[in-house]
Protein backbone atom coordinates (compact mmCIF):
# COMPACT_ATOMS: atom_id res chain seq x y z
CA UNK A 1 155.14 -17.71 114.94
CA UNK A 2 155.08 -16.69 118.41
CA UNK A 3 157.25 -17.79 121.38
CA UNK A 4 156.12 -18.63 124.51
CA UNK A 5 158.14 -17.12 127.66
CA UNK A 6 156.06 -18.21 130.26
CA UNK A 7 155.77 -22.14 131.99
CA UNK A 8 152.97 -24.51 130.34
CA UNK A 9 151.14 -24.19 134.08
CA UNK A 10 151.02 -20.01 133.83
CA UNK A 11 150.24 -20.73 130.18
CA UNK A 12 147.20 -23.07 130.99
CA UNK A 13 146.42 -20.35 134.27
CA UNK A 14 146.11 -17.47 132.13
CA UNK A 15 143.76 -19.20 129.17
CA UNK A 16 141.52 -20.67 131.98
CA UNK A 17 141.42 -16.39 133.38
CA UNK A 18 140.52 -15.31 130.09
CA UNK A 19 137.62 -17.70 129.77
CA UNK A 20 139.84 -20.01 127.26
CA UNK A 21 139.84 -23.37 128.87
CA UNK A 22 142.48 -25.64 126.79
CA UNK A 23 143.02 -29.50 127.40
CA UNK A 24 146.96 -30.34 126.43
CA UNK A 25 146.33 -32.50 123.28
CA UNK A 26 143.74 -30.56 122.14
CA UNK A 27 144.40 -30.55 118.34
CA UNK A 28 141.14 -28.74 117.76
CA UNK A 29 142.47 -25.85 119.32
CA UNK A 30 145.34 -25.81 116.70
CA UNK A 31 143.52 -26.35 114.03
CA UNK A 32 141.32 -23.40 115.30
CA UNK A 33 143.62 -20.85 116.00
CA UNK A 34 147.05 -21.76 115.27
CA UNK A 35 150.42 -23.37 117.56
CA UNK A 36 151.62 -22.30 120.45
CA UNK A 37 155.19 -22.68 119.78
CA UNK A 38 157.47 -23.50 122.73
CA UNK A 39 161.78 -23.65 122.13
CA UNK A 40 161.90 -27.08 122.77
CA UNK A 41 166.28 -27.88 121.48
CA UNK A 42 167.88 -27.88 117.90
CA UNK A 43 168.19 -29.83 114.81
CA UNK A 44 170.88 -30.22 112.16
CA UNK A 45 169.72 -27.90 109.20
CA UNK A 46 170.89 -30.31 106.73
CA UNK A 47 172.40 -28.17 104.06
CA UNK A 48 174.35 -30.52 102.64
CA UNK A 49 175.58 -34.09 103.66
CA UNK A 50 179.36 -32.00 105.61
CA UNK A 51 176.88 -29.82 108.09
CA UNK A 52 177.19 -28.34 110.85
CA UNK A 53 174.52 -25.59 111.33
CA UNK A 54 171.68 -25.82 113.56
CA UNK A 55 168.49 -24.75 113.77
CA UNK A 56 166.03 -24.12 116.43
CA UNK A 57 163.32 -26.82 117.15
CA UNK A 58 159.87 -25.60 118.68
CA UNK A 59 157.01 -27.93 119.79
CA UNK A 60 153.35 -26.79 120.35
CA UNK A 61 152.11 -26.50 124.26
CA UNK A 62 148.82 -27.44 123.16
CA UNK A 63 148.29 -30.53 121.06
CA UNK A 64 152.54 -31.85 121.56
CA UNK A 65 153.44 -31.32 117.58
CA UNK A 66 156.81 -30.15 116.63
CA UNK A 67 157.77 -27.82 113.37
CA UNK A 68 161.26 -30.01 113.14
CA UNK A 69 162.98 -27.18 112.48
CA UNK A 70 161.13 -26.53 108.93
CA UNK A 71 160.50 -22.62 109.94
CA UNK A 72 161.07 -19.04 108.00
CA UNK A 73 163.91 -18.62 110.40
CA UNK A 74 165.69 -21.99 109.76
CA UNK A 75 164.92 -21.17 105.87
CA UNK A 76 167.42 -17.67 106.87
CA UNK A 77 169.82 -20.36 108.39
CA UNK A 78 169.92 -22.43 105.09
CA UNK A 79 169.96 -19.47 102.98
CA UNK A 80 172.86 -18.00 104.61
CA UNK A 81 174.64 -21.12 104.72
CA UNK A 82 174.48 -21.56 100.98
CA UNK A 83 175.42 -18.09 100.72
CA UNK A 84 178.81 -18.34 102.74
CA UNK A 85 179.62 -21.91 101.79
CA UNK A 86 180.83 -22.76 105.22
CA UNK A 87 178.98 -25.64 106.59
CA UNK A 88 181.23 -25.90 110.05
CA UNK A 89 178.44 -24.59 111.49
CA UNK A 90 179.02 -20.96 112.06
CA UNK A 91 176.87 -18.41 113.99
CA UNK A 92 174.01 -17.54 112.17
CA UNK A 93 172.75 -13.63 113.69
């Protein structure tokens, strides 16, 4: 998964220089080559019913889907969570 640094206009600015037109909502373009992830807040990880954890939310510039949290890294977050049997939501690094 890659993360997008950059504003959705110097996104769409730099695909149009390259000769990559995209129209936002463009699921073809997904379905072609993949999301383009954006942070876009948090969700409870849901480890058990007594959590606290969190774990990052991304939604796609393109086509306006969101992963809901259901990512390798927020699999880590769960993982470790089980692990250390705190659910207060501690820091996950």
């Amino acid at each position: 998964m890659s993360t997008v640094s950059i504003s959705e206009e110097e996104f769409y600015r730099l695909k149009e220089a390259a000769g990559e037109g995209v129209k936002p909502r463009d699921f073809s373009q997904c379905i072609a080559n993949g999301h383009t992830w954006k942070f876009y807040g948090g969700c409870n990880a849901g480890c058990d019913r007594d959590c606290g954890c969190s774990v990052d939310v991304h939604q796609c510039i393109i086509c306006g889907d969101f992963d809901y949290g259901d990512t390798p890294e927020a699999e880590d977050v769960r993982q470790k969570c089980a692990e250390h049997g705190d659910h207060s939501g501690w820091e996950y690094v």
